[in-house]
C-alpha atoms as a PDB file:
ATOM      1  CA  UNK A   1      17.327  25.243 -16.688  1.00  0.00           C
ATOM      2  CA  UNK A   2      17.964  25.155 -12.784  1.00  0.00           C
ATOM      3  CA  UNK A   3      14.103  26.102 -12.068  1.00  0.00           C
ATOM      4  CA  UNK A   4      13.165  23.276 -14.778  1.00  0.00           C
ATOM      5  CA  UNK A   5      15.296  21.076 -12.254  1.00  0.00           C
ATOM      6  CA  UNK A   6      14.129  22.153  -9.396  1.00  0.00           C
ATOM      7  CA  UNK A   7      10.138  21.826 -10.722  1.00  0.00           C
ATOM      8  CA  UNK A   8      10.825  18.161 -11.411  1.00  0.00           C
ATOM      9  CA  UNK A   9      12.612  17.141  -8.065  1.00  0.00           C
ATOM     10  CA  UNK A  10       9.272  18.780  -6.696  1.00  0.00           C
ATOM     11  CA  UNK A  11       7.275  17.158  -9.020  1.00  0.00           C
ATOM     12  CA  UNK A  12       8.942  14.193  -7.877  1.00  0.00           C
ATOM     13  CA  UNK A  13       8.903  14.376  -4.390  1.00  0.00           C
ATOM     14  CA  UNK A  14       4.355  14.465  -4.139  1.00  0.00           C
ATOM     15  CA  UNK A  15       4.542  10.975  -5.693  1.00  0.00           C
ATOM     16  CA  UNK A  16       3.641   8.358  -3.867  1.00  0.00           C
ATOM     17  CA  UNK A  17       5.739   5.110  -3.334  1.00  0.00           C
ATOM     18  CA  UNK A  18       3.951   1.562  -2.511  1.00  0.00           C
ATOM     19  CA  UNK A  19       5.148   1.798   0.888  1.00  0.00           C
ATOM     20  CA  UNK A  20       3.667   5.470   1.010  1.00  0.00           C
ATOM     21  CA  UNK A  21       0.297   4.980  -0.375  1.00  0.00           C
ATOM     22  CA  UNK A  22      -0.592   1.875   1.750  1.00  0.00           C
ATOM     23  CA  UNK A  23       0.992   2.342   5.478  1.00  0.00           C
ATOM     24  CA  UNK A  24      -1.638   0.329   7.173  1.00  0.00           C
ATOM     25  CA  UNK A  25      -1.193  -2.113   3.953  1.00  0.00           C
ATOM     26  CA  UNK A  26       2.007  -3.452   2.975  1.00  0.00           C
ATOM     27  CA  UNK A  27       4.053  -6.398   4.996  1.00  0.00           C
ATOM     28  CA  UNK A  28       7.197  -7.538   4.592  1.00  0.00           C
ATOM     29  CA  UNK A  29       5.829 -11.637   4.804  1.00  0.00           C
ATOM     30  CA  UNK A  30       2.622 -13.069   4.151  1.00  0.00           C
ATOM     31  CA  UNK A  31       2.520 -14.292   7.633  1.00  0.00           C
ATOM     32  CA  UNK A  32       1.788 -10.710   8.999  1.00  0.00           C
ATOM     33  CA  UNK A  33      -0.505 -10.063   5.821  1.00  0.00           C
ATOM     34  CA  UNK A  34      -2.567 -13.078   7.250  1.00  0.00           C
ATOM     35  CA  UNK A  35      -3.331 -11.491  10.715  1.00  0.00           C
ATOM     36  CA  UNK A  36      -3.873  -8.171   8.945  1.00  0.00           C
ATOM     37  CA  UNK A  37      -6.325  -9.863   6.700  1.00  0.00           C
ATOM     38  CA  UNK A  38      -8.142 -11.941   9.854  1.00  0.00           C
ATOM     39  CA  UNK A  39      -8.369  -8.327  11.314  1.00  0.00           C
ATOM     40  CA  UNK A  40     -10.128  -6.624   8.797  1.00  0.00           C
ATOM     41  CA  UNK A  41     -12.372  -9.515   8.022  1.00  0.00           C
ATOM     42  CA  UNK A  42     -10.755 -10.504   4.468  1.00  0.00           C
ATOM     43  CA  UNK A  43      -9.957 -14.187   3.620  1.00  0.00           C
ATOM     44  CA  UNK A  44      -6.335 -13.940   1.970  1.00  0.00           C
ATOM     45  CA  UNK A  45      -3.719 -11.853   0.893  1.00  0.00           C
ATOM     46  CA  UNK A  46      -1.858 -10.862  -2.156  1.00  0.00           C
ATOM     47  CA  UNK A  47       1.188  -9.403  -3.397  1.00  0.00           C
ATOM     48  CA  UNK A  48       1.919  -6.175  -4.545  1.00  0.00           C
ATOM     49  CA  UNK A  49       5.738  -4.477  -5.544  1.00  0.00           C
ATOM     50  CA  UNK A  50       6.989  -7.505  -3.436  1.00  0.00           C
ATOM     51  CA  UNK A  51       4.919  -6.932  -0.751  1.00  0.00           C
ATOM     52  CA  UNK A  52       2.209  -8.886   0.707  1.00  0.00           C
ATOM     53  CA  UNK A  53      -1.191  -6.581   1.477  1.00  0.00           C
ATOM     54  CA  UNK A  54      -4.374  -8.274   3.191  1.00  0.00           C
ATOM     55  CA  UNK A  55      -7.206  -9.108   1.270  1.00  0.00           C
ATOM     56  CA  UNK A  56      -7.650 -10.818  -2.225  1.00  0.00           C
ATOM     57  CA  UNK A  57      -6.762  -7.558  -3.549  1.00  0.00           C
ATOM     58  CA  UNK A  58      -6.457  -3.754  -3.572  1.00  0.00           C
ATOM     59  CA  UNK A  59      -9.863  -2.785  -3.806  1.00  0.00           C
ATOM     60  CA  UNK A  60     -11.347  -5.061  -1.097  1.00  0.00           C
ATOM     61  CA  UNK A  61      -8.171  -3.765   1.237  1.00  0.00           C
ATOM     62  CA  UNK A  62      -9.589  -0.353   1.031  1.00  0.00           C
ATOM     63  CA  UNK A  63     -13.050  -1.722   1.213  1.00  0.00           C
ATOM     64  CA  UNK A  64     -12.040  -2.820   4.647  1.00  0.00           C
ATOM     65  CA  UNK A  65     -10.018   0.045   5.509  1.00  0.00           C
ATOM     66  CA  UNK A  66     -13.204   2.390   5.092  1.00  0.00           C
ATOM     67  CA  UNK A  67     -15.485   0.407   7.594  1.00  0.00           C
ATOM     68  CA  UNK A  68     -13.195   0.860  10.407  1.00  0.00           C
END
């Protein structure tokens, strides 16, 4: 039962939290998502886990994030 545990918390640990999967993505107000976006070249932002990202959504954001 303990190694079942202990699989699970590793299991656990390799998955990846919003925060995690987008470091370069995620702000804390739209206002910082904004200048993000102008950076990259997008023309908005959205929201994502209470977030704001750049871009109009997840898919163009990596778009972007591939041509740099």
């Amino acid at each position: 039962m303990r190694t079942l545990i202990a699989l699970l918390l590793l299991a656990l640990v390799g998955v990846p939290v919003p925060s995690q999967a987008h470091p370069r993505g995620l702000y804390d107000t739209q206002r910082k998502a904004e200048q993000r976006a102008r950076e990259l070249g997008c023309a908005s932002t959205h929201r994502n886990s209470g977030k704001w990202m750049p871009c109009s959504s997840e898919a163009e954001l990596h778009r972007h994030l591939r041509h740099q």
